[in-house]
Each structure stands twice: as C-alpha cells, then as structure tokens.
PDB file of N, CA and C in Angstrom:
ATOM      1  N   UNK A   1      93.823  88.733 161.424  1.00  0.00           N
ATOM      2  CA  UNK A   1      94.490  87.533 161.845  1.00  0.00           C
ATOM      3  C   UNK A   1      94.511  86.486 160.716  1.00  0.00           C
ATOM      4  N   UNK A   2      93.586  86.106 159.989  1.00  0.00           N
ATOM      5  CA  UNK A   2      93.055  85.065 158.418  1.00  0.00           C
ATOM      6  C   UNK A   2      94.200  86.006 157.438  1.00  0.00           C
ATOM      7  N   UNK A   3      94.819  87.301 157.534  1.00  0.00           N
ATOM      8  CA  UNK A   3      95.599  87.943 156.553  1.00  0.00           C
ATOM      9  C   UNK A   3      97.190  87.196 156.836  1.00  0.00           C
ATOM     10  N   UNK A   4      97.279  86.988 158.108  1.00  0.00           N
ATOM     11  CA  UNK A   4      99.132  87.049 158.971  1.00  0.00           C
ATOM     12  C   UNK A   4      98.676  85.219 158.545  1.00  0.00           C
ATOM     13  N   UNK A   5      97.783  84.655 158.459  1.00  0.00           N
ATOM     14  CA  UNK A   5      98.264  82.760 158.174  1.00  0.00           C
ATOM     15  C   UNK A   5      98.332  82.610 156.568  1.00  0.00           C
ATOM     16  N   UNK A   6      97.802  83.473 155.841  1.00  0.00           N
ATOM     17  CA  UNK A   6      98.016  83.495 154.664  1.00  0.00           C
ATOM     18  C   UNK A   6      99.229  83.763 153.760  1.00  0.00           C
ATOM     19  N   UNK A   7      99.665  84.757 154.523  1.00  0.00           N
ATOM     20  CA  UNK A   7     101.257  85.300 154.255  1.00  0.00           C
ATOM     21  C   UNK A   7     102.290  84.010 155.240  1.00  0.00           C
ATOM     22  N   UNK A   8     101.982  83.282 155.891  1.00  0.00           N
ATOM     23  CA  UNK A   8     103.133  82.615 156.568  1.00  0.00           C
ATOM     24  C   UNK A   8     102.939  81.531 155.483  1.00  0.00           C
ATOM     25  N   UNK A   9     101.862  80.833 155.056  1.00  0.00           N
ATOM     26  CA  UNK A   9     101.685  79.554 154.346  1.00  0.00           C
ATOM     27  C   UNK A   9     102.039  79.668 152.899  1.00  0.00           C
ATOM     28  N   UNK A  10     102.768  81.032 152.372  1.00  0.00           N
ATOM     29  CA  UNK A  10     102.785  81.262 151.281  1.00  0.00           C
ATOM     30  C   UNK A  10     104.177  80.744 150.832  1.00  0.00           C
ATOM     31  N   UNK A  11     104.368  80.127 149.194  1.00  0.00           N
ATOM     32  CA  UNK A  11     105.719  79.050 149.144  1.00  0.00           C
ATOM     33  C   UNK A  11     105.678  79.475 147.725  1.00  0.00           C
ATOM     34  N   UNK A  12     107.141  79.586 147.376  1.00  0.00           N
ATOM     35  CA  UNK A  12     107.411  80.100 145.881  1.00  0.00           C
ATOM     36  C   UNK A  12     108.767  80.094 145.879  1.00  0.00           C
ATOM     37  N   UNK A  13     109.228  80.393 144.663  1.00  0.00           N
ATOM     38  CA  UNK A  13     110.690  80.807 144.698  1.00  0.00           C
ATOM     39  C   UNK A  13     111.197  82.088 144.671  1.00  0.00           C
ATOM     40  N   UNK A  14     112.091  82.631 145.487  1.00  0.00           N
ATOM     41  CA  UNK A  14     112.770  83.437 145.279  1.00  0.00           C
ATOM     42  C   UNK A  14     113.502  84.124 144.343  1.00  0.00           C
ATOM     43  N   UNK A  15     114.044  85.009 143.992  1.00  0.00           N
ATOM     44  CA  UNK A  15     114.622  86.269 143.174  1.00  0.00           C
ATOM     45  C   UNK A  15     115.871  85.228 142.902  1.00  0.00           C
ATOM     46  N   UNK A  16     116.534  85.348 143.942  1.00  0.00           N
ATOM     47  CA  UNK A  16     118.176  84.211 144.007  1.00  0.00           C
ATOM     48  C   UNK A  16     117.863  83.236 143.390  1.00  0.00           C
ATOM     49  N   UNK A  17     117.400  82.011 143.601  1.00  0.00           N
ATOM     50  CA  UNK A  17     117.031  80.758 143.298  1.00  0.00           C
ATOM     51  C   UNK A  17     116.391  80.809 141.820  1.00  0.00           C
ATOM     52  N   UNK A  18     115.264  81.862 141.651  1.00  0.00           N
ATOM     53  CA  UNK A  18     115.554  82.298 139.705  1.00  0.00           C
ATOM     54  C   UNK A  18     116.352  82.522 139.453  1.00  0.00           C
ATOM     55  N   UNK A  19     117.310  83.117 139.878  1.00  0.00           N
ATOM     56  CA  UNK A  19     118.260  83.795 138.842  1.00  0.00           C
ATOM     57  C   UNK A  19     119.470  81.919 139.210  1.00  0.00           C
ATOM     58  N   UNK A  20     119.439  81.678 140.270  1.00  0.00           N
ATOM     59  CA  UNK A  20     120.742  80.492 140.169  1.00  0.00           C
ATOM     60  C   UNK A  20     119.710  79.266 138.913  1.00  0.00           C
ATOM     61  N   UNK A  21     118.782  79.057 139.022  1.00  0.00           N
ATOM     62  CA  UNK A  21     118.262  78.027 137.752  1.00  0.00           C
ATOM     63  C   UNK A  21     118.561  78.090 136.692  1.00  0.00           C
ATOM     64  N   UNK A  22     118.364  79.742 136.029  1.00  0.00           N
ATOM     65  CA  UNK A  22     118.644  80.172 135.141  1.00  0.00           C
ATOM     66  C   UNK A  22     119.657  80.145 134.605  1.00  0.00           C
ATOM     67  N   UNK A  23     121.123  80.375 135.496  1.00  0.00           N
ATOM     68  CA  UNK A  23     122.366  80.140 135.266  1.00  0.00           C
ATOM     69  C   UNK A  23     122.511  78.496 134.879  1.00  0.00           C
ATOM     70  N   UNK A  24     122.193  78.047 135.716  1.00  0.00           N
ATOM     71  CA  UNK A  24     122.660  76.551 135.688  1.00  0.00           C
ATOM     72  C   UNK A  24     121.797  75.922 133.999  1.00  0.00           C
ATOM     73  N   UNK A  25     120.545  76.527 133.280  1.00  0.00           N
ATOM     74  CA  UNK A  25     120.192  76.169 132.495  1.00  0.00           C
ATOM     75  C   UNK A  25     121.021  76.683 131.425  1.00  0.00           C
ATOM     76  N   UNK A  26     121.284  77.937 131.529  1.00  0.00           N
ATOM     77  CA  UNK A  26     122.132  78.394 130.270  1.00  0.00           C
ATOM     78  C   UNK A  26     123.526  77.839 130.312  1.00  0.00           C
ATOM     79  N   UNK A  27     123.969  77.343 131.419  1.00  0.00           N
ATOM     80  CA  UNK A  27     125.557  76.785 131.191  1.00  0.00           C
ATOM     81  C   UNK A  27     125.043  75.384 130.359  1.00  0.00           C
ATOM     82  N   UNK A  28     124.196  74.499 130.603  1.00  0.00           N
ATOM     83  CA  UNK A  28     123.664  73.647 130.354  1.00  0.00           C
ATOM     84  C   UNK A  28     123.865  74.008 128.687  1.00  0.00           C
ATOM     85  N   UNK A  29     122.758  74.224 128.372  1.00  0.00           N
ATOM     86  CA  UNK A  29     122.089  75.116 127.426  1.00  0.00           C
ATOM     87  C   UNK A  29     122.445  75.306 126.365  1.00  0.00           C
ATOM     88  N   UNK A  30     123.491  76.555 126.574  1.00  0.00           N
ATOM     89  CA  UNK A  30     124.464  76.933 125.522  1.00  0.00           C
ATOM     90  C   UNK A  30     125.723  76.372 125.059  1.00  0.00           C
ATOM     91  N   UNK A  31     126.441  75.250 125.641  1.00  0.00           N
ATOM     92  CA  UNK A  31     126.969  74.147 124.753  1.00  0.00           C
ATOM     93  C   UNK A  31     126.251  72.929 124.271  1.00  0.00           C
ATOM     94  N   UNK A  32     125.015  72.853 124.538  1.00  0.00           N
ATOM     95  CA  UNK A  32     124.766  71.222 124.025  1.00  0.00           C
ATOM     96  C   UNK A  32     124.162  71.838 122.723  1.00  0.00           C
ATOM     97  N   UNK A  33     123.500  73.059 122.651  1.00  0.00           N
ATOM     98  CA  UNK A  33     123.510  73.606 121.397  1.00  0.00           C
ATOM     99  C   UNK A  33     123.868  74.297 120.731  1.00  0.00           C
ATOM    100  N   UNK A  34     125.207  74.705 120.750  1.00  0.00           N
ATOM    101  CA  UNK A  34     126.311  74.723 119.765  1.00  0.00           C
ATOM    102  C   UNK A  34     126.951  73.803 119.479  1.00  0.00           C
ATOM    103  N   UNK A  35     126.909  72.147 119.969  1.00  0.00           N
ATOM    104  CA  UNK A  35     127.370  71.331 119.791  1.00  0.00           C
ATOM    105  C   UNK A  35     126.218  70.970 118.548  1.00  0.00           C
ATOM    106  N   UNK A  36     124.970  70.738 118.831  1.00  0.00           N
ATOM    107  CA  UNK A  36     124.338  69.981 117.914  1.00  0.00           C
ATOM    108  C   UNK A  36     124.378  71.205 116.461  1.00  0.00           C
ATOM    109  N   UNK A  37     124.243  72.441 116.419  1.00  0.00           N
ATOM    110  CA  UNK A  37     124.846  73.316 115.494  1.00  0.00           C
ATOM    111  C   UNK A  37     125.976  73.067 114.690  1.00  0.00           C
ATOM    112  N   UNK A  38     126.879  72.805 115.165  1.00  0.00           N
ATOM    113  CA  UNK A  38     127.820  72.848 114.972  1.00  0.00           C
ATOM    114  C   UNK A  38     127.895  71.276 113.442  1.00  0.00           C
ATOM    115  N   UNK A  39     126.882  70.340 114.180  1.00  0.00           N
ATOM    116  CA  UNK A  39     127.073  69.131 113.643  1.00  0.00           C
ATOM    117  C   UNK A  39     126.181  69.305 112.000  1.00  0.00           C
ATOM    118  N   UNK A  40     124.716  70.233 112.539  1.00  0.00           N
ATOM    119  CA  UNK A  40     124.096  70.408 111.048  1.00  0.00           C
ATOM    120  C   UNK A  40     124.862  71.404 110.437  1.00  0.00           C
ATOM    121  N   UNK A  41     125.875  72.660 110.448  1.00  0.00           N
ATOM    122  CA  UNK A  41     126.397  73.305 109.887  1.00  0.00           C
ATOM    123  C   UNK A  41     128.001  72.219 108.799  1.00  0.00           C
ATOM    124  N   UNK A  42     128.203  71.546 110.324  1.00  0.00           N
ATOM    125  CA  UNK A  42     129.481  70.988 109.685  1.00  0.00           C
ATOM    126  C   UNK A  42     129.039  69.835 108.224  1.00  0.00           C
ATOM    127  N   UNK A  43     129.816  69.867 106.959  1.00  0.00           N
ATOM    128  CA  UNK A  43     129.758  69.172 106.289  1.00  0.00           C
ATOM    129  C   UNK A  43     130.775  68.214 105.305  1.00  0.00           C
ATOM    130  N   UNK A  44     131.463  68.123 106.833  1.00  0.00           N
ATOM    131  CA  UNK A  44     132.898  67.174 106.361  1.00  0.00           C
ATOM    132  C   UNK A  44     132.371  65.971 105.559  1.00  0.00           C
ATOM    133  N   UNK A  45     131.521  65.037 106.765  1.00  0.00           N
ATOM    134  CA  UNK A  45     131.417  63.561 105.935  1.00  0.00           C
ATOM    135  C   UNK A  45     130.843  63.495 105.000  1.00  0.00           C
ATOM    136  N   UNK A  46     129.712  64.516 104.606  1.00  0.00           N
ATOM    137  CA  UNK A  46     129.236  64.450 102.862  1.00  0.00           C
ATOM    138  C   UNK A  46     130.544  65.116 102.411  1.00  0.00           C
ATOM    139  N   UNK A  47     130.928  65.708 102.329  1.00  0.00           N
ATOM    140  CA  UNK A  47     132.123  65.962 101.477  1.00  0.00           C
ATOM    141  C   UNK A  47     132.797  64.975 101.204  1.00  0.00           C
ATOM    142  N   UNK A  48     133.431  64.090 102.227  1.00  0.00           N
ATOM    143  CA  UNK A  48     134.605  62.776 102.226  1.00  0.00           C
ATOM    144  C   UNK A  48     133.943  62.040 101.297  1.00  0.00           C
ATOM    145  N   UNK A  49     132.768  61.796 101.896  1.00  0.00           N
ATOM    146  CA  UNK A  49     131.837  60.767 101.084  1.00  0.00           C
ATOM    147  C   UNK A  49     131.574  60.854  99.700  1.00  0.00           C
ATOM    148  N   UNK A  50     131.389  61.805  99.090  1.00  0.00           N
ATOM    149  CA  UNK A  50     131.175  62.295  98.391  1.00  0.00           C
ATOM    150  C   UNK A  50     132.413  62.282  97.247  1.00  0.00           C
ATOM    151  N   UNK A  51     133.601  63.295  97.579  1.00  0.00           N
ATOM    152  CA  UNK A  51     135.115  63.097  97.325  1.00  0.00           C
ATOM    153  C   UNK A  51     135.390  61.244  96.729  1.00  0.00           C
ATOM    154  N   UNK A  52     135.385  60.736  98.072  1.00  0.00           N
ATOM    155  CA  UNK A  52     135.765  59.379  97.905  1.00  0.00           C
ATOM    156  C   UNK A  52     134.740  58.614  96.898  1.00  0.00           C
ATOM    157  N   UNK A  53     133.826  58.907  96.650  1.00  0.00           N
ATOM    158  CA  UNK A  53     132.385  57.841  95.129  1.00  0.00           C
ATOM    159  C   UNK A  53     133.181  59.015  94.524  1.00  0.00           C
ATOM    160  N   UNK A  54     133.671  60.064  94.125  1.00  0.00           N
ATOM    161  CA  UNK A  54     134.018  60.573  92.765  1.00  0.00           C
ATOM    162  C   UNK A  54     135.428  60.363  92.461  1.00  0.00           C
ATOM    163  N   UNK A  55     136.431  59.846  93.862  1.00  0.00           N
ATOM    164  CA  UNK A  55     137.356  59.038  93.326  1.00  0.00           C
ATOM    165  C   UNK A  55     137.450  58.043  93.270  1.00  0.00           C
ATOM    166  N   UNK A  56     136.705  57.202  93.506  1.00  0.00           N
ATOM    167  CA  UNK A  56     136.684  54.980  93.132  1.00  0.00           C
ATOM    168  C   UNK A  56     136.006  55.680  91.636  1.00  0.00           C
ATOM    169  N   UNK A  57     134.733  56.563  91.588  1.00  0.00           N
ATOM    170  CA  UNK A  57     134.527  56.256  90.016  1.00  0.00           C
ATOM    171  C   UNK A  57     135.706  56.806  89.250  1.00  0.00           C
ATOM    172  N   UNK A  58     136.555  57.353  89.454  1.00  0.00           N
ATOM    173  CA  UNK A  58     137.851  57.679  88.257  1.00  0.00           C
ATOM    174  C   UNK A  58     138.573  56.639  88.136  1.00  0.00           C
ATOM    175  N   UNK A  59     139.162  55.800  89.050  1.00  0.00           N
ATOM    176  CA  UNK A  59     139.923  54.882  89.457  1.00  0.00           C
ATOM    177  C   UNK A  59     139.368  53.987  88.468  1.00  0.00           C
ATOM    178  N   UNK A  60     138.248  53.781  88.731  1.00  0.00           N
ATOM    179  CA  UNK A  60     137.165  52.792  87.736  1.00  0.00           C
ATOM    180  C   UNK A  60     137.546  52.672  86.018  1.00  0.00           C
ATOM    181  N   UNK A  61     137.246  54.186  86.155  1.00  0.00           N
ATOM    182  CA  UNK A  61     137.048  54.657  84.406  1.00  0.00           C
ATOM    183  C   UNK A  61     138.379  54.367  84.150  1.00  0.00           C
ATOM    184  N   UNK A  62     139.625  54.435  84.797  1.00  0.00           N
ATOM    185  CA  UNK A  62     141.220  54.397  84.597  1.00  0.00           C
ATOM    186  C   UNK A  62     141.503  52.686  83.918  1.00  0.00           C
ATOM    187  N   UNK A  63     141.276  52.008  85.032  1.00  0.00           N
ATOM    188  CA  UNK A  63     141.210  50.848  85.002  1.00  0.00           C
ATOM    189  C   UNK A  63     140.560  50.109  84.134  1.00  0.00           C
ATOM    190  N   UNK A  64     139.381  50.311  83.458  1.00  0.00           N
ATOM    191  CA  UNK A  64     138.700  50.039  82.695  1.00  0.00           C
ATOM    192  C   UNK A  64     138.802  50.336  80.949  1.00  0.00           C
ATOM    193  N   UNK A  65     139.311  51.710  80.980  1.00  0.00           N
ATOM    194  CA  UNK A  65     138.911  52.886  79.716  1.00  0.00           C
ATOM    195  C   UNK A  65     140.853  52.382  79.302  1.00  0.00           C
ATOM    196  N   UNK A  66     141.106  52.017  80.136  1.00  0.00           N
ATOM    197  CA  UNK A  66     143.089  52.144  80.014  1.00  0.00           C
ATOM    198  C   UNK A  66     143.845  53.736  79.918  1.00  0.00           C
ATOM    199  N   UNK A  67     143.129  54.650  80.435  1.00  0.00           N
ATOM    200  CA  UNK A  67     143.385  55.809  80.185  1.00  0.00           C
ATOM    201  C   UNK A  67     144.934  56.298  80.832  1.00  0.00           C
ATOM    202  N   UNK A  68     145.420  56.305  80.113  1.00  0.00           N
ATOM    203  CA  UNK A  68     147.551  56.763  80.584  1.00  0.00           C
ATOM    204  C   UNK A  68     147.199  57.991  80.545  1.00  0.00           C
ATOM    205  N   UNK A  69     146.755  58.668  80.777  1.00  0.00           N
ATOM    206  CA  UNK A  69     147.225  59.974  80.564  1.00  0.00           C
ATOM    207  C   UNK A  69     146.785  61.266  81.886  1.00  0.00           C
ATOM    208  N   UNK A  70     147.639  61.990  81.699  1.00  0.00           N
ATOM    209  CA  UNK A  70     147.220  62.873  83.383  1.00  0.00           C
ATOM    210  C   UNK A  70     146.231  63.751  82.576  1.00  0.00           C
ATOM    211  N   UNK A  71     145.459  64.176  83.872  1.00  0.00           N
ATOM    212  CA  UNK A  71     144.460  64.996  83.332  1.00  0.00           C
ATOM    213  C   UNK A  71     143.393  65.107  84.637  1.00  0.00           C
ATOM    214  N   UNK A  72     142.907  66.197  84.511  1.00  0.00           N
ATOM    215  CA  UNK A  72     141.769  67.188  85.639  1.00  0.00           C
ATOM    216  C   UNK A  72     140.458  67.266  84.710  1.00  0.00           C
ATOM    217  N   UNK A  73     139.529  67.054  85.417  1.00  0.00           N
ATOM    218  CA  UNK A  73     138.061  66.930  85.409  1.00  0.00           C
ATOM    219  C   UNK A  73     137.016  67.321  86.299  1.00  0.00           C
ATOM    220  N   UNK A  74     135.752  67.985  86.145  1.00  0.00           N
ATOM    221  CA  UNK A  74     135.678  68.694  86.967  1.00  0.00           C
ATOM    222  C   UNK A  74     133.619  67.212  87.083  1.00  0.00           C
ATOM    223  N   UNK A  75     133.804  66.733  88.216  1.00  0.00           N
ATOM    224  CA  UNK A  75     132.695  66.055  87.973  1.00  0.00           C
ATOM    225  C   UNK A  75     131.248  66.660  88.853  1.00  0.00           C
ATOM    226  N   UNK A  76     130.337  65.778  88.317  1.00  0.00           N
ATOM    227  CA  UNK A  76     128.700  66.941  88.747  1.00  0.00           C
ATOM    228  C   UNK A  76     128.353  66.949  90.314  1.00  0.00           C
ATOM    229  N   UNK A  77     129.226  66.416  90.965  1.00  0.00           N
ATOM    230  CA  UNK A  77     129.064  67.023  92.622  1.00  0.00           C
ATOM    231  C   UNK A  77     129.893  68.172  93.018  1.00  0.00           C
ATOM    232  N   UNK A  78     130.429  68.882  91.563  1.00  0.00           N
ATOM    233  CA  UNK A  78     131.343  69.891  91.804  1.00  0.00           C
ATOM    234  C   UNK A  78     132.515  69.774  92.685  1.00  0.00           C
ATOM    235  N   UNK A  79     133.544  68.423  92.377  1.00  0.00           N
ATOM    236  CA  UNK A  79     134.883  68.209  93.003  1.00  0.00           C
ATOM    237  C   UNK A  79     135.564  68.625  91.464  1.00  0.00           C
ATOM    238  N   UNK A  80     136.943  69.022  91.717  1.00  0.00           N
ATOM    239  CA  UNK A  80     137.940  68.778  90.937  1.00  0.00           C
ATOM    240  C   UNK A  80     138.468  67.321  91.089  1.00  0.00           C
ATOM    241  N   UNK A  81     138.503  66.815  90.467  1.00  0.00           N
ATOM    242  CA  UNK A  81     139.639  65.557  90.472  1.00  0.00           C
ATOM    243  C   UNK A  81     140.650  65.454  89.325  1.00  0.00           C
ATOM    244  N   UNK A  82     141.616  65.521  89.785  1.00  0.00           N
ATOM    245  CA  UNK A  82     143.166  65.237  88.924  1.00  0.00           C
ATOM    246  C   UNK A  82     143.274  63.785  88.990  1.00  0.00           C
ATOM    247  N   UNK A  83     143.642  63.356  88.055  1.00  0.00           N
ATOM    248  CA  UNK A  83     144.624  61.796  87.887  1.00  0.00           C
ATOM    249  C   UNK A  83     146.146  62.135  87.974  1.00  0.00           C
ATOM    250  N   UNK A  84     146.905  61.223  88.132  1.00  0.00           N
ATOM    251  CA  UNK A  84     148.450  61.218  87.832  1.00  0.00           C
ATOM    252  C   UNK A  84     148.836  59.854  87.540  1.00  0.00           C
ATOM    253  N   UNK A  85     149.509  59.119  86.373  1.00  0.00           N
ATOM    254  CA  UNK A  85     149.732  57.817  86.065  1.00  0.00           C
ATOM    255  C   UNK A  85     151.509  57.928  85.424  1.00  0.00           C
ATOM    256  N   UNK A  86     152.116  56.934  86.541  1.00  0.00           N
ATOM    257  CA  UNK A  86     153.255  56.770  86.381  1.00  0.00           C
ATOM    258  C   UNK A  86     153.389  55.274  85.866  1.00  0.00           C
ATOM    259  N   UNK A  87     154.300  54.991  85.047  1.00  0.00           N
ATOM    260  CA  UNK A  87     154.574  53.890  84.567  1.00  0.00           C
ATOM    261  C   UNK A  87     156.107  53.603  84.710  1.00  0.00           C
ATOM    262  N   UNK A  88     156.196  52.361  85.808  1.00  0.00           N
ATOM    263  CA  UNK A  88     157.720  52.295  85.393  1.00  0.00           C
ATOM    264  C   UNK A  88     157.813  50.711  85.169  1.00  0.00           C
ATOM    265  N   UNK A  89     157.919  49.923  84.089  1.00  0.00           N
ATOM    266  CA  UNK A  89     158.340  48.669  83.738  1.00  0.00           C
ATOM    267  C   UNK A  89     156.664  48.067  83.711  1.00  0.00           C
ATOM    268  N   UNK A  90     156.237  47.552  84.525  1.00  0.00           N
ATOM    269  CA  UNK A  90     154.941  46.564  84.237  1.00  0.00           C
ATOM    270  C   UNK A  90     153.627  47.143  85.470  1.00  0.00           C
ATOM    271  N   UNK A  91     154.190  47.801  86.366  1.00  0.00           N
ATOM    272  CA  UNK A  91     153.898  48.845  87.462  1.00  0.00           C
ATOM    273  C   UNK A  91     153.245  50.383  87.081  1.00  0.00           C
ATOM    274  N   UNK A  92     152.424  49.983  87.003  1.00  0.00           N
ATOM    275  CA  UNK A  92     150.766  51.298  86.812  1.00  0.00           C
ATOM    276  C   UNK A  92     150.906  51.829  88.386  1.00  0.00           C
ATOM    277  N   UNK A  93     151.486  53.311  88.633  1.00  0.00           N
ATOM    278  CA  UNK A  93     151.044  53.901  89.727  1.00  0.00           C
ATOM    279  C   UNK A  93     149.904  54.731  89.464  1.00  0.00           C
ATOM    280  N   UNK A  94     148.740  54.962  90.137  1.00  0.00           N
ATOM    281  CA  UNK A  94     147.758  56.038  89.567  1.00  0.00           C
ATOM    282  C   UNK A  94     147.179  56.631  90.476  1.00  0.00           C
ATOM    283  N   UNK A  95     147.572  57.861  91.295  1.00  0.00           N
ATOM    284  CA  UNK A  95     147.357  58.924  92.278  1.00  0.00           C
ATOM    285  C   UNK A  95     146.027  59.852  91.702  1.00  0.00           C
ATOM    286  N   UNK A  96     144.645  59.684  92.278  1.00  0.00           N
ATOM    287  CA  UNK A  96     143.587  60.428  91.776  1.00  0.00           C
ATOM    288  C   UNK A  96     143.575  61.497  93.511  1.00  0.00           C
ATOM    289  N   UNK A  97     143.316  62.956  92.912  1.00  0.00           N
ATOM    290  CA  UNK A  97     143.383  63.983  93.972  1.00  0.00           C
ATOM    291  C   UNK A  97     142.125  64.335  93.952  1.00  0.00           C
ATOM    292  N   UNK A  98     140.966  64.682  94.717  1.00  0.00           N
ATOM    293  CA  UNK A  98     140.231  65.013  94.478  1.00  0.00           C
ATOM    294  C   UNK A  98     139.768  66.343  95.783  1.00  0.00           C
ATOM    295  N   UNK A  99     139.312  67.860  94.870  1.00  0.00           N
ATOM    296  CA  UNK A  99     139.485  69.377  95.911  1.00  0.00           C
ATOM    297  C   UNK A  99     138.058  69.766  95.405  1.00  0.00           C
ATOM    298  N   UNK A 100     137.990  70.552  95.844  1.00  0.00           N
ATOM    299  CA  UNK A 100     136.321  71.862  95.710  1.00  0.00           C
ATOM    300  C   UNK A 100     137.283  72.573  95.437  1.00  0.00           C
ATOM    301  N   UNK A 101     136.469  73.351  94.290  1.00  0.00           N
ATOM    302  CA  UNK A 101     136.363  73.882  93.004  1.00  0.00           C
ATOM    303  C   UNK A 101     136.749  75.423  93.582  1.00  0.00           C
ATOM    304  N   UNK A 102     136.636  75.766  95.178  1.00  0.00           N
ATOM    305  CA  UNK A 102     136.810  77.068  96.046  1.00  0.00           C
ATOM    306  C   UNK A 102     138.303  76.795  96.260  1.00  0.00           C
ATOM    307  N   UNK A 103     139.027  75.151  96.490  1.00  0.00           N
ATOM    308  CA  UNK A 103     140.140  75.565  97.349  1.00  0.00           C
ATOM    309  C   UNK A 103     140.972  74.224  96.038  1.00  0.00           C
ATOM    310  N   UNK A 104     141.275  74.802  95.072  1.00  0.00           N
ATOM    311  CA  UNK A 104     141.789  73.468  94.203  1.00  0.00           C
ATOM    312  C   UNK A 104     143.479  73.046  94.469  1.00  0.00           C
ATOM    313  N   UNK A 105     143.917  73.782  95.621  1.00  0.00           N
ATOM    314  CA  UNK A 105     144.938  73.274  95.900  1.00  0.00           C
ATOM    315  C   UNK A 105     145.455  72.792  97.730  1.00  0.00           C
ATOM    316  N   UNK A 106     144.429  72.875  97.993  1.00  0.00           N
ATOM    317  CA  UNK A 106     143.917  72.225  99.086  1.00  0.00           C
ATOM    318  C   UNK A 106     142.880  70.848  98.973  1.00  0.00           C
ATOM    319  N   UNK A 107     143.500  69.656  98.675  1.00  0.00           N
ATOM    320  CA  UNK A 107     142.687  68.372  98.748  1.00  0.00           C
ATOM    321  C   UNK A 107     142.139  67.728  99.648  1.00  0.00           C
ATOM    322  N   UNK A 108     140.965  67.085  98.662  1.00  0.00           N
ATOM    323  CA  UNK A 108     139.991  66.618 100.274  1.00  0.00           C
ATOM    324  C   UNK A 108     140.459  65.458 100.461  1.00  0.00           C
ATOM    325  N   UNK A 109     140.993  64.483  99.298  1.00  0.00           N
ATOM    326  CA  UNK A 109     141.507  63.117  99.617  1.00  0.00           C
ATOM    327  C   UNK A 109     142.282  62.784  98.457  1.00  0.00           C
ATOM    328  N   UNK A 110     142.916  61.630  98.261  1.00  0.00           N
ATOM    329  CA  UNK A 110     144.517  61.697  97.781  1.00  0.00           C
ATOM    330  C   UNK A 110     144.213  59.901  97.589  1.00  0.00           C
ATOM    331  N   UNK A 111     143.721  59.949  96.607  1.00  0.00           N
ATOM    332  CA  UNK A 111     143.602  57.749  96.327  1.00  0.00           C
ATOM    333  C   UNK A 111     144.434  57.298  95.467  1.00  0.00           C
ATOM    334  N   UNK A 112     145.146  56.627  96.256  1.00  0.00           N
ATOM    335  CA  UNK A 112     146.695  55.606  95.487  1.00  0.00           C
ATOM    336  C   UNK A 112     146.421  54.621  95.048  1.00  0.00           C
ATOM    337  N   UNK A 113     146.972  53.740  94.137  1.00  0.00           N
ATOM    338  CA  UNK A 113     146.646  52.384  93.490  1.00  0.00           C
ATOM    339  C   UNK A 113     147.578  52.184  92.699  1.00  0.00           C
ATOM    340  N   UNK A 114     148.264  50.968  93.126  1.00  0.00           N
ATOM    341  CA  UNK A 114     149.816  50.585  92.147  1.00  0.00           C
ATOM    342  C   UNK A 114     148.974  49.092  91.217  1.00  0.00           C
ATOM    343  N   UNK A 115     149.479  49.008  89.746  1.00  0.00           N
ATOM    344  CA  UNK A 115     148.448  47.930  89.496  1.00  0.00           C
ATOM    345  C   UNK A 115     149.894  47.374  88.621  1.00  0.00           C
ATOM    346  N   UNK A 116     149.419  46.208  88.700  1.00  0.00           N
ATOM    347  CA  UNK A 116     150.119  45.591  87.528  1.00  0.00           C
ATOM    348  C   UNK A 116     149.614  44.851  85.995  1.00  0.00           C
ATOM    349  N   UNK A 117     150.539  45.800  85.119  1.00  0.00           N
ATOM    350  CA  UNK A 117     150.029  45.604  83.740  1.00  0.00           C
ATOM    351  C   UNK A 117     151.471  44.967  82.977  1.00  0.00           C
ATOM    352  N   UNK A 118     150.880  43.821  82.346  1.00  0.00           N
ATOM    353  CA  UNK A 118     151.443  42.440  81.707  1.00  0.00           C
ATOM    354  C   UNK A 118     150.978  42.173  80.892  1.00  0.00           C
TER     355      UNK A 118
END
C-alpha cells in the first residue's frame, strides 16, 4: 500500500513535453546564433573603415603633394587604391577607387572631390 502512494505522488516530465522544449529551444536557438555568427564572421565595416582612412589619406597626399597624375598603389592594409585627376580650366576633379587586392575590379568605395585650383 506505502508502494501505490509513492507512484501516485510521483511528478516529472514526460517523453512529449521533452521532446516539445527541445523543439521550442532549438527554433530559438539556431537563429539567434547564426545571427551573432554571422556578425563575427562578417567583415564589411572594418573593411569600409578601413577602405575609407586609406582613401581620405590619398586625397590628402593629392591635395597636399599636388600630385596630377593617375596612378594605382597598393597601401599596407592591403587595399588597391587608384587615383583619377581630371582637369578642366581651374576645376581639379579627383576620383580615388579603393578594392582588395582578391577582387581589383570590384570596389569597396569610390571618393569624389572637385577642388578649385587658381
């Protein structure tokens, strides 16, 4: 009789109810971490970032050095950057491209600057 109150008072979870938690954790689960994956794998904004300080410093050296002339350079964060300098009358156009060294005709960013020289 102390065996049949032992088995009635007994409380746990079921086979079903594991297996439905389980589901509901892995739906959970398995996008919030491929999302945060996704974010340490991805490395767009050091790239942009990166891209963009190695094109203000060309822009710089242009502006400064008076350099007219087109020309590709390969600088130590490993971007390509091209210049392009058009001159028409007193109007300095100067288009700096800047790609990885894997895809050099695919650019990461494209910096314009019309200046005037008098």
């Amino acid at each position: 009789m102390v065996l049949n109150e032992v088995r009635k008072n007994e409380s746990g979870y079921t086979l079903i109810e594991t297996v439905i938690a389980l589901a509901l954790f892995i739906t959970v689960l398995l996008p919030l971490t491929t999302s945060i994956g996704n974010l340490f794998i991805d490395k767009t904004p050091e790239q942009m970032g990166g891209a963009l300080r190695a094109a203000e410093k060309e822009m710089t050296q242009i502006s400064l050095q008076k350099k007219n002339t087109d020309g590709t350079n390969r600088t130590g964060d490993g971007f390509i950057v091209s210049r392009t300098i058009t001159r028409s009358n007193i109007v300095v156009d100067i288009e700096v491209i800047v790609a990885l060294p894997e895809k050099p005709e695919k650019p990461i960013l494209i910096l314009c600057k019309s200046i005037v020289a008098y």
